[in-house]
C-alpha atoms as a PDB file:
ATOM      1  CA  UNK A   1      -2.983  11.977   5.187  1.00  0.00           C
ATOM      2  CA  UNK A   2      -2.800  10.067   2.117  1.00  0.00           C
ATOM      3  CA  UNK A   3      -0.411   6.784   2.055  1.00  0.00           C
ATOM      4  CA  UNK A   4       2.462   8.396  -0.598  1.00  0.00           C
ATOM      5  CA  UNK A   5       2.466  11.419   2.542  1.00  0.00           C
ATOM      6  CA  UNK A   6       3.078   8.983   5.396  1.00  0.00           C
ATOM      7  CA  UNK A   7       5.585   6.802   3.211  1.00  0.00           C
ATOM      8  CA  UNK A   8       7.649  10.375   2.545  1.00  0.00           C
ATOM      9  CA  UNK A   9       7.115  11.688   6.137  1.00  0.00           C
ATOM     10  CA  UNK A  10       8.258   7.566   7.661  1.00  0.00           C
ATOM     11  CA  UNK A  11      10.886   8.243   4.766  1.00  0.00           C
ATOM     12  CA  UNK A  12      12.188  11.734   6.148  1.00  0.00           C
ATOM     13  CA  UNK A  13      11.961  10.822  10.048  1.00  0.00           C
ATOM     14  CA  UNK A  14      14.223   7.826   9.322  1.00  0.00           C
ATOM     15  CA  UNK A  15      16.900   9.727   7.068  1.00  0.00           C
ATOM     16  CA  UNK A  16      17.249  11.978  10.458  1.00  0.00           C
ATOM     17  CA  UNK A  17      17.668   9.292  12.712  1.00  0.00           C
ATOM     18  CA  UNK A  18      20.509   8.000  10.254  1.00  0.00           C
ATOM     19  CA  UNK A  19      21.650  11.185  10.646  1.00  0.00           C
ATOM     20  CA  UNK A  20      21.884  11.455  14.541  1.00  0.00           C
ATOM     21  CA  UNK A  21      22.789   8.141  14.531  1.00  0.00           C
ATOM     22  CA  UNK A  22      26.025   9.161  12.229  1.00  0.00           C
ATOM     23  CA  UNK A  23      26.082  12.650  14.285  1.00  0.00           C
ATOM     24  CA  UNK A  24      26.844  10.779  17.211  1.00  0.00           C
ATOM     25  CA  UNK A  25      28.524   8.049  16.019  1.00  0.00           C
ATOM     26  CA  UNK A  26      31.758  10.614  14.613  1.00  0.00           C
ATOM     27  CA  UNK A  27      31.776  12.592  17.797  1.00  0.00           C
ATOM     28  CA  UNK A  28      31.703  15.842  18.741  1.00  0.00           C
ATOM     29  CA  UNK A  29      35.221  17.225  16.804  1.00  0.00           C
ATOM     30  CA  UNK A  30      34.364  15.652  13.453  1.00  0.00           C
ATOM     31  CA  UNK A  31      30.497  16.336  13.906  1.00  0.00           C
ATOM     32  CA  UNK A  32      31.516  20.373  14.253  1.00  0.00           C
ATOM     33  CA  UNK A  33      33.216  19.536  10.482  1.00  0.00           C
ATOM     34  CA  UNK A  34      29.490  18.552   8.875  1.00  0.00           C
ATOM     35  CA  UNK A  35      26.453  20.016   8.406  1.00  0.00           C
ATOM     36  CA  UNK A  36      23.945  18.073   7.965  1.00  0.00           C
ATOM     37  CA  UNK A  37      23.496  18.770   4.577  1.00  0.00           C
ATOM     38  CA  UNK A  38      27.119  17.830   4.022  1.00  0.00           C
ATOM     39  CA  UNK A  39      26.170  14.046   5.774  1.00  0.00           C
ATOM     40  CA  UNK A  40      23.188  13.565   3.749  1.00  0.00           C
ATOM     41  CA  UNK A  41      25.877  14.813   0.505  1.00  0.00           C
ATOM     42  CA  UNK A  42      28.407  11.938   1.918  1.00  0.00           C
ATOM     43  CA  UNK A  43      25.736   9.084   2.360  1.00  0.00           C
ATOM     44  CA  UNK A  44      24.155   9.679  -0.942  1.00  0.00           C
ATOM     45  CA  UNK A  45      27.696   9.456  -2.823  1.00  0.00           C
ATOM     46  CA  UNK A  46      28.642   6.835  -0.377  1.00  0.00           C
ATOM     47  CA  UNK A  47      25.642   4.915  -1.480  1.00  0.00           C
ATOM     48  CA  UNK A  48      26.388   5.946  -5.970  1.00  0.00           C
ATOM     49  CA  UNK A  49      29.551   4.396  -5.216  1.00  0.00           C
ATOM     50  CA  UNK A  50      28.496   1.240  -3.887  1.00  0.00           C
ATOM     51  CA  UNK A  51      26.065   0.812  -6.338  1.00  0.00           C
ATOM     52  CA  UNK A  52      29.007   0.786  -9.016  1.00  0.00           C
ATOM     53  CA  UNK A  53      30.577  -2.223  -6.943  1.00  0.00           C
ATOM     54  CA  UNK A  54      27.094  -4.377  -7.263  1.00  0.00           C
ATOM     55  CA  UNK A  55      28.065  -5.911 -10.382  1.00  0.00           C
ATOM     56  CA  UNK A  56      30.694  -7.283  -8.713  1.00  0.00           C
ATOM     57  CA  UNK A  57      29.272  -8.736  -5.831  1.00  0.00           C
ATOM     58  CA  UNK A  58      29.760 -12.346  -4.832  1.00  0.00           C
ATOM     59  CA  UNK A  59      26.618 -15.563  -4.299  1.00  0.00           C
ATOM     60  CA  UNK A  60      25.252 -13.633  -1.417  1.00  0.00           C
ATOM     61  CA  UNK A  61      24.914 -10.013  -2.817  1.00  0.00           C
ATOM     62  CA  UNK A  62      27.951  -9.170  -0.684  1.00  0.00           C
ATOM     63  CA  UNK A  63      30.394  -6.375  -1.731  1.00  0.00           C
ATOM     64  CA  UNK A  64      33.927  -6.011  -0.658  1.00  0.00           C
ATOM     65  CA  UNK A  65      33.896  -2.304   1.095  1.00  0.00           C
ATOM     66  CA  UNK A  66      37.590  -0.223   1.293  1.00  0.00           C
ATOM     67  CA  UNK A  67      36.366   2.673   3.515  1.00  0.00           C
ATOM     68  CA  UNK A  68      39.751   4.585   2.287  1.00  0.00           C
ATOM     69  CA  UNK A  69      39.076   4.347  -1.454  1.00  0.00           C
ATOM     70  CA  UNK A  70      35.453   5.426  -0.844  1.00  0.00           C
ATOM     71  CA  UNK A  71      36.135   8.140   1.210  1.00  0.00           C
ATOM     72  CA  UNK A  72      39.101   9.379  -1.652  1.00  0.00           C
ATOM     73  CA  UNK A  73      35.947   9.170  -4.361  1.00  0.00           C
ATOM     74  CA  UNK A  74      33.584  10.979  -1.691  1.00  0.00           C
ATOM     75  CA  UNK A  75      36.452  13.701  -1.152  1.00  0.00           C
ATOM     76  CA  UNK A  76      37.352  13.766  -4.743  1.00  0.00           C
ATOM     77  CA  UNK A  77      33.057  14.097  -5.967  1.00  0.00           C
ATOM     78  CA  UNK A  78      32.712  16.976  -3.622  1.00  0.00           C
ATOM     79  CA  UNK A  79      35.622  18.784  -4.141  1.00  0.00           C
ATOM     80  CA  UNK A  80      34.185  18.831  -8.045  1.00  0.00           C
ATOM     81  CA  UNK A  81      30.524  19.701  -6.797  1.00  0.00           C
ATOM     82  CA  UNK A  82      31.697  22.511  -4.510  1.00  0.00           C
ATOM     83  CA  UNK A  83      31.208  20.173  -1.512  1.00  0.00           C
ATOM     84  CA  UNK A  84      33.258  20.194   1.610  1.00  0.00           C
ATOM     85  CA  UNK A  85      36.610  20.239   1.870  1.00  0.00           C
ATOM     86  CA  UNK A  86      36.281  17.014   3.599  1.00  0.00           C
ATOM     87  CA  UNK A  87      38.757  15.266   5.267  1.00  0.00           C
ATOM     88  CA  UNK A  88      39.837  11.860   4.601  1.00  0.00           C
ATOM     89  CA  UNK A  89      39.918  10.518   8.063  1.00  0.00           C
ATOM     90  CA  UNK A  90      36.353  12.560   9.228  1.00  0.00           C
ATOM     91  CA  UNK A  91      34.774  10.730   5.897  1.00  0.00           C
ATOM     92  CA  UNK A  92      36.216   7.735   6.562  1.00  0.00           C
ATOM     93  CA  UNK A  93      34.463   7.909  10.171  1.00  0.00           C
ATOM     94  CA  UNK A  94      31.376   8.517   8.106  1.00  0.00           C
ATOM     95  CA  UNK A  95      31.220   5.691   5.719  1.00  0.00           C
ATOM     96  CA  UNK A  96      32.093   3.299   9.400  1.00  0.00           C
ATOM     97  CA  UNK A  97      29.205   5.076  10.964  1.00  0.00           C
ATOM     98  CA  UNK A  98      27.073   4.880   8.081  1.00  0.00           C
ATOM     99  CA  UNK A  99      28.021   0.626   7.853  1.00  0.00           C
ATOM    100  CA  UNK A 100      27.312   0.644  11.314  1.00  0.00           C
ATOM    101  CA  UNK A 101      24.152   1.993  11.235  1.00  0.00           C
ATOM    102  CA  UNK A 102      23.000  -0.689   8.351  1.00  0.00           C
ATOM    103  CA  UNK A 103      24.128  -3.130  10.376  1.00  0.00           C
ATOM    104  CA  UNK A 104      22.071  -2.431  13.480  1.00  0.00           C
ATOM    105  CA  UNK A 105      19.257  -1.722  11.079  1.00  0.00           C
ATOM    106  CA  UNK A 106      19.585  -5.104   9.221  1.00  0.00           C
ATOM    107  CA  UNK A 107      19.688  -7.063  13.118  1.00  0.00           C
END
């Protein structure tokens, strides 16, 4: 296996333990309201909107995070994509689990 096959396959193996990670993180009442799919659809807006606040970040790179107004942008993107419905609290478990899951990843 070449090295651009083992980057994509390390690549997809650690977008599904995000996943599972975000799976179980939302428990089992909000997980039964996303597919998978519709997580990967939530992380990857999570992560266009964030990149909007990077201008703005302060010394360290830091960005102030309001889980509500990103989840209203998430809800709001999807709804115009044919995504979801999603609610607000469910997405706003998300984006937490999603944080979370950066954090342990950055420890």
């Amino acid at each position: 296996m070449s090295n651009i096959d083992d980057e994509i396959l390390r690549g997809a193996e650690e977008d599904a333990a995000e996943v599972a990670f975000i799976q179980s993180y939302i428990g089992t009442e909000n997980r039964e309201k996303f597919t998978e799919e519709d997580i990967y659809y939530c992380i990857d807006v999570f992560f266009e909107y964030v990149d909007k606040l990077s201008p703005n970040a302060d010394d360290d790179g830091c960005v102030d995070i309001d889980t509500e107004e990103i989840a209203k942008y998430i809800q709001k993107k999807a709804k115009k994509e044919g995504m979801g419905p999603y609610e607000l609290d469910a997405l706003t478990l998300i984006i937490d689990a999603e944080l979370e899951y950066n954090e342990q990843q950055e420890d």
